[in-house]
C-alpha atoms as a PDB file:
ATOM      1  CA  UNK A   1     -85.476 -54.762  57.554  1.00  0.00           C
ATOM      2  CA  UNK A   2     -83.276 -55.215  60.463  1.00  0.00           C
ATOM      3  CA  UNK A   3     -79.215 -54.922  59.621  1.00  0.00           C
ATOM      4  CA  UNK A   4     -77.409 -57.496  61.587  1.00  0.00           C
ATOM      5  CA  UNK A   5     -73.537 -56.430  61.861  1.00  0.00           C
ATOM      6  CA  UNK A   6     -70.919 -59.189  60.493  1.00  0.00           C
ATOM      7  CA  UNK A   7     -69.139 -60.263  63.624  1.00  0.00           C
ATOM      8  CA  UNK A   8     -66.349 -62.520  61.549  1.00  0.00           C
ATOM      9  CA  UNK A   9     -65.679 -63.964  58.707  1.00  0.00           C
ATOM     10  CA  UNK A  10     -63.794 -67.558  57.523  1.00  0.00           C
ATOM     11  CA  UNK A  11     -63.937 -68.812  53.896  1.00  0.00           C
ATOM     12  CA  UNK A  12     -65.045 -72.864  54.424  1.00  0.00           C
ATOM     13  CA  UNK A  13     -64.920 -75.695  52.238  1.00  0.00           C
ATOM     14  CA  UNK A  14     -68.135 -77.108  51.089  1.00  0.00           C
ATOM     15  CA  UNK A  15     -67.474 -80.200  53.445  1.00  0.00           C
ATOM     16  CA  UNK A  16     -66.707 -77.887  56.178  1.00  0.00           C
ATOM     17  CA  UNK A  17     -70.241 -76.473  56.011  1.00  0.00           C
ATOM     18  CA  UNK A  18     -72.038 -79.923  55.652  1.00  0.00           C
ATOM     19  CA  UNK A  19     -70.375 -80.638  59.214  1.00  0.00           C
ATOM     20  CA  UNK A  20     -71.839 -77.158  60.612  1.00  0.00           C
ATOM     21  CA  UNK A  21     -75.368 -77.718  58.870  1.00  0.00           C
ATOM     22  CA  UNK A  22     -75.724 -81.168  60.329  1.00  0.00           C
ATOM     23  CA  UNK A  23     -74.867 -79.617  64.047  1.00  0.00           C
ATOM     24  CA  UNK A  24     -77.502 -77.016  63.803  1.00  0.00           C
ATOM     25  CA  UNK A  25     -79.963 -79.710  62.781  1.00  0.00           C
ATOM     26  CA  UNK A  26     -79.162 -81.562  65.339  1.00  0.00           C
ATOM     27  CA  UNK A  27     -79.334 -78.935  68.099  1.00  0.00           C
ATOM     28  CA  UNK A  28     -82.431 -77.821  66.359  1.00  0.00           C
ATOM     29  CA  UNK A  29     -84.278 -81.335  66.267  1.00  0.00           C
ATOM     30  CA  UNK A  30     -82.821 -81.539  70.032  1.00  0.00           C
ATOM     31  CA  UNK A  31     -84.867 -78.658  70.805  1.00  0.00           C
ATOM     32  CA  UNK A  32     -88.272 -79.754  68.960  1.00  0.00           C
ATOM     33  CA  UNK A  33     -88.003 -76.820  66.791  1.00  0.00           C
ATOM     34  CA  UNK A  34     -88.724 -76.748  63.019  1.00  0.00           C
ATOM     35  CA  UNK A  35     -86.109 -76.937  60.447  1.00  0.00           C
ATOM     36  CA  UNK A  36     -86.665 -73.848  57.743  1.00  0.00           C
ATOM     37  CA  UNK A  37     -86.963 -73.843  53.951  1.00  0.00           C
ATOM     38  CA  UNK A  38     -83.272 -72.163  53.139  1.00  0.00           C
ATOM     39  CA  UNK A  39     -82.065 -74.772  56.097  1.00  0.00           C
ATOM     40  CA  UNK A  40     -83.134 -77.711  54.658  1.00  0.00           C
ATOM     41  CA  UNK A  41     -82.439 -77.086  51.094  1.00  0.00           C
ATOM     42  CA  UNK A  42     -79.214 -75.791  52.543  1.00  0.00           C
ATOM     43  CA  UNK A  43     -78.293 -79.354  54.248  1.00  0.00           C
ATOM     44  CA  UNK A  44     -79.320 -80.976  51.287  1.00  0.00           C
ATOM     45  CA  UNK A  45     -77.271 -78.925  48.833  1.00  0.00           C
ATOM     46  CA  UNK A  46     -74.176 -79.514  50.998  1.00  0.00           C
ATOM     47  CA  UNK A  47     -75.351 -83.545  51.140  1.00  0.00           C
ATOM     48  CA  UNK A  48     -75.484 -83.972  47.389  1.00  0.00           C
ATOM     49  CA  UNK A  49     -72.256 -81.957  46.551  1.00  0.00           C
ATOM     50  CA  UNK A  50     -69.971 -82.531  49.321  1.00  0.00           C
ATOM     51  CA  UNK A  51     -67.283 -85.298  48.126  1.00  0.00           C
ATOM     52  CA  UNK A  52     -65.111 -85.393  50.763  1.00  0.00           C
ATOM     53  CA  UNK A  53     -64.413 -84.800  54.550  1.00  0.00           C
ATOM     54  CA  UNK A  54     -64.490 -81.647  56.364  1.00  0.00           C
ATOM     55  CA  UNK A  55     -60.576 -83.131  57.682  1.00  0.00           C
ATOM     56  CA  UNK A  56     -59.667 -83.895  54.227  1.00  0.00           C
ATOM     57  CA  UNK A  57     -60.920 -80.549  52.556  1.00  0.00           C
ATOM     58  CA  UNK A  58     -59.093 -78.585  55.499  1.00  0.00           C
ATOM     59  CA  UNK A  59     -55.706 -81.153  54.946  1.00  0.00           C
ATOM     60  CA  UNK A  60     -56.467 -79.934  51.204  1.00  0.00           C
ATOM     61  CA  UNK A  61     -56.337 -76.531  51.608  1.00  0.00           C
ATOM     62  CA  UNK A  62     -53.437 -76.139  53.633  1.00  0.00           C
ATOM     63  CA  UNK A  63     -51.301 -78.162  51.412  1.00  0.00           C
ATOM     64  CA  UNK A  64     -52.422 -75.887  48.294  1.00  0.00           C
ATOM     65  CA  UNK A  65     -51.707 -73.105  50.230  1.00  0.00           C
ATOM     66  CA  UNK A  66     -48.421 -73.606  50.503  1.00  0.00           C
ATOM     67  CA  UNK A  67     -48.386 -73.733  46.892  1.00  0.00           C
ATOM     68  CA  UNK A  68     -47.010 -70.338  44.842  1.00  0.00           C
ATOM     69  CA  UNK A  69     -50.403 -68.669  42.658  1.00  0.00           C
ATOM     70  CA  UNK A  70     -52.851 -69.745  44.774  1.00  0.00           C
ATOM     71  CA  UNK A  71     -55.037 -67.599  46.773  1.00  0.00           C
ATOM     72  CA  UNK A  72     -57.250 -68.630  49.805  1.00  0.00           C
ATOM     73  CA  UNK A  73     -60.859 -68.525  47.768  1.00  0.00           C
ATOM     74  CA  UNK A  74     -58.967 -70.344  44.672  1.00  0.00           C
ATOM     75  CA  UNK A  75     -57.640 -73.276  47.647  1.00  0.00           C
ATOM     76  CA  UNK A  76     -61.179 -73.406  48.840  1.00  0.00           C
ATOM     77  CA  UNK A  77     -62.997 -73.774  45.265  1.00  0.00           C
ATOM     78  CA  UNK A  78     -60.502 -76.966  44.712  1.00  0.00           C
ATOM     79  CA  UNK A  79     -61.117 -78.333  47.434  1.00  0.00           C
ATOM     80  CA  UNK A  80     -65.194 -78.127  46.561  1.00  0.00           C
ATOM     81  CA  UNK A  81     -64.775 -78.953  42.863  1.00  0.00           C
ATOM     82  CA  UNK A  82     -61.677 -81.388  43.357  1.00  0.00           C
ATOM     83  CA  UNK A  83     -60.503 -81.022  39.773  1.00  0.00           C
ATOM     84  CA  UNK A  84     -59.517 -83.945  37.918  1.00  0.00           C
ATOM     85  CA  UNK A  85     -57.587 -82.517  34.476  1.00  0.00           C
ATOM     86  CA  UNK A  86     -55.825 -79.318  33.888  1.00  0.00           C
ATOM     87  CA  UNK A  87     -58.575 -78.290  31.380  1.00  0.00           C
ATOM     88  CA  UNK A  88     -60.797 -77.835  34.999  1.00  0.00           C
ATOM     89  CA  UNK A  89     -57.835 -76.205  36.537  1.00  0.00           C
ATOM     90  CA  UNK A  90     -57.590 -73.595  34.021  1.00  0.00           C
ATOM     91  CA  UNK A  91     -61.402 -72.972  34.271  1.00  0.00           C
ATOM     92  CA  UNK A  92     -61.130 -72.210  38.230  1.00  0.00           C
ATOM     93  CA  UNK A  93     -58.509 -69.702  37.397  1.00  0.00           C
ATOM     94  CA  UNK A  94     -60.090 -68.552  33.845  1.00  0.00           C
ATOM     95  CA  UNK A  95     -60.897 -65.046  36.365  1.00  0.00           C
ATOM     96  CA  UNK A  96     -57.270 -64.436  37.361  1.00  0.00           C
ATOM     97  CA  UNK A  97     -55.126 -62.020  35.551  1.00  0.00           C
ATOM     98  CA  UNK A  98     -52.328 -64.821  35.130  1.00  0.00           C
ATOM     99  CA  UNK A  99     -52.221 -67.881  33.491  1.00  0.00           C
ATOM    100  CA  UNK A 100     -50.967 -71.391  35.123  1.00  0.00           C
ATOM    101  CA  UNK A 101     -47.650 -73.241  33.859  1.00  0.00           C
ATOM    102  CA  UNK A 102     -48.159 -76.597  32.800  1.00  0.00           C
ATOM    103  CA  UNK A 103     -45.670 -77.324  35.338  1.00  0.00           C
ATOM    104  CA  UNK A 104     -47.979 -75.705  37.641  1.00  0.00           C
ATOM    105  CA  UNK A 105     -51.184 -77.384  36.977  1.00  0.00           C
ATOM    106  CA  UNK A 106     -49.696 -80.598  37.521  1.00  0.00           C
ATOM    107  CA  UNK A 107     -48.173 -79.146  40.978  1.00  0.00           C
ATOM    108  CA  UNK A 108     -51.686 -78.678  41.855  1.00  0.00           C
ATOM    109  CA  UNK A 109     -53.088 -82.233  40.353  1.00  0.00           C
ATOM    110  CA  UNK A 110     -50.560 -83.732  42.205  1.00  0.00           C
ATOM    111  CA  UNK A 111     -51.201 -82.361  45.384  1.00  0.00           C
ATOM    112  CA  UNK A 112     -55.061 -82.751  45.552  1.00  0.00           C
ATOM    113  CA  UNK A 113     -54.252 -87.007  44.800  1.00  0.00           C
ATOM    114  CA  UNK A 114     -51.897 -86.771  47.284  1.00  0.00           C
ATOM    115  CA  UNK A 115     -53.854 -85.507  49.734  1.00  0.00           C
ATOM    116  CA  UNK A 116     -56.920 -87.555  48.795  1.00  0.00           C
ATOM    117  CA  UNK A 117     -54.900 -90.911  48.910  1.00  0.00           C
END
């Protein structure tokens, strides 16, 4: 098995990787070549799942970030699930050693329909 080296890494929203996916298909269907298994399950994961824009998700992130209690992979998984009640909040964080204010969960509730509006 050959070891490849990891050059970089970014943590992307689920939109954010839809938008790559459907570049390589199209640079791969430019070229005549064949689109693989994992690639095409891939793309059509990211289809069925994605809810919103790879500009939107990004615009989400950020503003959670700014946010106290909220780490980058915690921004990203919102952005993905897009939680609608505090009872889905509190499952995204059910992992962290802390516990969410009410106060809190509506900061984040409030943010992610503001920045969906």
């Amino acid at each position: 098995m050959i070891v490849k080296e990891v050059l970089e890494e970014e943590l992307m929203t689920l939109a954010e990787v839809k938008e790559s996916l459907n570049k390589i298909m199209e640079e791969r269907s430019d070229r005549g070549e064949e689109l693989g298994y994992e690639l095409r399950k891939s793309i059509n994961h990211a289809e069925i799942f994605s809810k919103i824009s790879a500009e939107k998700s990004r615009e989400l992130v950020n503003n959670l970030m700014g946010l106290e209690k909220i780490k980058p992979e915690i921004a990203v998984k919102i952005a993905d699930i897009l939680p609608e009640t505090k009872d889905e909040l509190r499952a995204i964080y059910s992992k962290e050693r802390y516990t969410l204010s009410e106060q809190e969960l509506d900061e984040i509730l409030n943010t992610i329909s503001e920045t969906l509006e």
